[in-house]
Protein backbone atom coordinates (compact mmCIF):
# COMPACT_ATOMS: atom_id res chain seq x y z
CA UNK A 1 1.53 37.87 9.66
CA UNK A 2 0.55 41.24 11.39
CA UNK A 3 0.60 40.47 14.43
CA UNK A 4 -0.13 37.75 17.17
CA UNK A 5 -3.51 36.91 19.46
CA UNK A 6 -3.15 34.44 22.18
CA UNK A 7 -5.77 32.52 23.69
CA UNK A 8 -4.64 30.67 27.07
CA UNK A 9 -6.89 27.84 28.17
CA UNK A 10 -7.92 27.40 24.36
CA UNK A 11 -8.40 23.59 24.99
CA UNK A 12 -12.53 24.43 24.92
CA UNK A 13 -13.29 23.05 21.80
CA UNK A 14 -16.82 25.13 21.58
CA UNK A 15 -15.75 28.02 23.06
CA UNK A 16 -12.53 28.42 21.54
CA UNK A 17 -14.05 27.45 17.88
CA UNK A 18 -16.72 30.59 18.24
CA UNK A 19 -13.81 33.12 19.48
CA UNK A 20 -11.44 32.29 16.45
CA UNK A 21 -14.40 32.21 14.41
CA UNK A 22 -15.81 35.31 15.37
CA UNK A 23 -12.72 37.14 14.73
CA UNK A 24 -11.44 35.72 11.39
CA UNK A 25 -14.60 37.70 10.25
CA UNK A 26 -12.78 40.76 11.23
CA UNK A 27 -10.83 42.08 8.32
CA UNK A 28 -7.86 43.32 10.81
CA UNK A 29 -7.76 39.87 12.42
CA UNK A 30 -7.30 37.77 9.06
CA UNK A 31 -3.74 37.62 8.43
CA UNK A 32 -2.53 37.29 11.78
CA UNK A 33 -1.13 33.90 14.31
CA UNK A 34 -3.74 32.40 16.57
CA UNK A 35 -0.94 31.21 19.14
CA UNK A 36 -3.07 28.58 21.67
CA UNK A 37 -2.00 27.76 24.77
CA UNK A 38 -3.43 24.95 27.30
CA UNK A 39 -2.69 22.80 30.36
CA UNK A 40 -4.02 19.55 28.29
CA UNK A 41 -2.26 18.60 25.48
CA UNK A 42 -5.19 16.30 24.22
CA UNK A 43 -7.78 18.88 24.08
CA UNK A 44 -5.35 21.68 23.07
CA UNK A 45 -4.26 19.68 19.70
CA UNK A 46 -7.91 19.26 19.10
CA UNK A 47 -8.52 22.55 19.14
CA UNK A 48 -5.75 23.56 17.02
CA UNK A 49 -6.87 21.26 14.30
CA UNK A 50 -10.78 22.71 14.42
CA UNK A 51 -8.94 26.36 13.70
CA UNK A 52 -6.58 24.58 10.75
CA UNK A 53 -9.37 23.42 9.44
CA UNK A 54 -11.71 27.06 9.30
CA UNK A 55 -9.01 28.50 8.26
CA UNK A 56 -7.40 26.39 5.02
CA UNK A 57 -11.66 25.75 4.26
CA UNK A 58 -12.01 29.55 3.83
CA UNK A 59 -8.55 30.21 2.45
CA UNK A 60 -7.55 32.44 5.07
CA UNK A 61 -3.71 33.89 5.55
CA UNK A 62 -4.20 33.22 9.53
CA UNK A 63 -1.41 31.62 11.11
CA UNK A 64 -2.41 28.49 13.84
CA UNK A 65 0.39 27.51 16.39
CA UNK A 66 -0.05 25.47 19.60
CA UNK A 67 1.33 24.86 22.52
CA UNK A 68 1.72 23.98 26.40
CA UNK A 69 4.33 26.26 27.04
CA UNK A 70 2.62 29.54 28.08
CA UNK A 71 5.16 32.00 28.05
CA UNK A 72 5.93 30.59 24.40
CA UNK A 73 2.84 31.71 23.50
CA UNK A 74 2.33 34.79 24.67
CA UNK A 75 6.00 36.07 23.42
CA UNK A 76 5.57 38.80 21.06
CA UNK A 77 1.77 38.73 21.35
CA UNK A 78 -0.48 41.89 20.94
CA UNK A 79 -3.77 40.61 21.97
CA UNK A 80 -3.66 37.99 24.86
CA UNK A 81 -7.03 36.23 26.05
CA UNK A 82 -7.82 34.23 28.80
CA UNK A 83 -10.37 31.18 28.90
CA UNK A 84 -9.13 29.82 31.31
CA UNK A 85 -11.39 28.05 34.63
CA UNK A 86 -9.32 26.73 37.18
CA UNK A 87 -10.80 23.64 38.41
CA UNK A 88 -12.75 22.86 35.36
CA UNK A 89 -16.29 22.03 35.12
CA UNK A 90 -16.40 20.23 38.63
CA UNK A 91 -15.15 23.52 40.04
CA UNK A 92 -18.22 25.14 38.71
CA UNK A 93 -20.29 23.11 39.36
CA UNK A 94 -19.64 23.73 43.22
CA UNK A 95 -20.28 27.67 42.38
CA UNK A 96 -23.52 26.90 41.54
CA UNK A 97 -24.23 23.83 44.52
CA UNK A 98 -22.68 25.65 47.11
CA UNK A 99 -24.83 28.91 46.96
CA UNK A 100 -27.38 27.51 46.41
CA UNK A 101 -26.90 24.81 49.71
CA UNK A 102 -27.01 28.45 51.55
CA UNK A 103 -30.28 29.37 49.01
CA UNK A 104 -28.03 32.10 47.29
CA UNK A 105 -29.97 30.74 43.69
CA UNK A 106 -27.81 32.14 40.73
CA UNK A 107 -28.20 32.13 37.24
CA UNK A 108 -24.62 32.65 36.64
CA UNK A 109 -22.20 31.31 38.85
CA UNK A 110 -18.78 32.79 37.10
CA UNK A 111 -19.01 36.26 37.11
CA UNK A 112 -21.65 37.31 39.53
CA UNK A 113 -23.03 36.58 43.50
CA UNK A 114 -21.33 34.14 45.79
CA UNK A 115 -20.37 31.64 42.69
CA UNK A 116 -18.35 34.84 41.36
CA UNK A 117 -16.85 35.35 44.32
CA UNK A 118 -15.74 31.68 44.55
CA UNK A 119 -14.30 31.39 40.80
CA UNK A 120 -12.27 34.83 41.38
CA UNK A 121 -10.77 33.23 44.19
CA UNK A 122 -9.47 30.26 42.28
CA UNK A 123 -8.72 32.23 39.19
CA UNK A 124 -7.14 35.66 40.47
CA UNK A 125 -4.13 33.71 41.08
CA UNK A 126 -3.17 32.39 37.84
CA UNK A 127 -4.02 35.86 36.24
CA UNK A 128 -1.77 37.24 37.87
CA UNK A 129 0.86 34.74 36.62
CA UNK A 130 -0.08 35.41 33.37
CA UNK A 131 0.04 39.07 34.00
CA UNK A 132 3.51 38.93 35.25
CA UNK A 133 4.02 37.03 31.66
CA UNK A 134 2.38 39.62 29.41
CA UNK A 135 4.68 42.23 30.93
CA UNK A 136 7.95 39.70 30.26
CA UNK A 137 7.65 38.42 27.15
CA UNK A 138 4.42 39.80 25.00
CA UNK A 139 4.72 42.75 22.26
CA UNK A 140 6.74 45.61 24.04
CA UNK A 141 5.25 48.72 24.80
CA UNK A 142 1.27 47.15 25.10
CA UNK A 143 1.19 47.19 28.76
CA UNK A 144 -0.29 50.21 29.80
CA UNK A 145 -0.03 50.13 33.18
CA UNK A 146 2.64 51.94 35.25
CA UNK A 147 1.38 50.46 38.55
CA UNK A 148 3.35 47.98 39.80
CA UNK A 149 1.76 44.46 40.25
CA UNK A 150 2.68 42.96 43.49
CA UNK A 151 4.17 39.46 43.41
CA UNK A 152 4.19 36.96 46.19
């Protein structure tokens, strides 16, 4: 394998499917390990078995591991992406409600206007765990950043 992407909070079947998809039809993405990562086992094995699947179908040299354990996952990873939306669906669905009790109507209620505001404040967080992660155990020398990341 050539190197390693993770995907934490990769237990959304649809939205995880399309990502992996999308990149097995990059030539530089073929041959590497998908390493997935979620809270819930259920969905998470699901997942994993959609990806098997695409990738023994088109006879691709792609590599699919899975697990719970986080920091297992992101170890010795070069790419790391994050799916994850604390709180879920119900969570949402109060970015949306709440606004809109106040008539702040959004179209989008995860990246922009009050519901934005609302799923940064649950999300920044965990990031930042995961940040403090990618710096431990991922593929030395890909963090960038010299600025140091304060931690509660």
């Amino acid at each position: 394998m050539s190197f390693k992407v993770t995907v934490i909070g990769a237990g959304s079947i649809g939205f995880t499917k399309t990502l992996i998809s999308d990149l097995l039809k990059v030539p530089e993405f073929v041959g590497c390990e998908f390493a997935l990562t979620d809270i819930n086992p259920h969905n998470l094995d699901m997942v994993r078995q959609v990806i098997e699947t695409i990738v023994s179908v088109n006879n691709l040299p792609a590599k699919v591991t899975a697990t719970t354990d986080r920091r297992e996952a992101i170890s010795g990873a070069r790419y790391i992406m994050s799916c994850v939306r604390v709180g879920g669906l119900e969570a949402f669905s109060t970015d949306i409600s709440i606004p809109l009790k106040y008539g702040v109507d959004q179209c989008v209620g995860d990246t922009i206007c009050a519901g934005g505001i609302l799923y940064g404040q649950r999300n920044i967080p965990v990031i930042l765990d995961f940040c403090k992660d990618i710096r431990e155990v991922a593929e030395p020398g890909r963090c960038s950043s010299t600025m140091p990341i304060p931690w509660p």
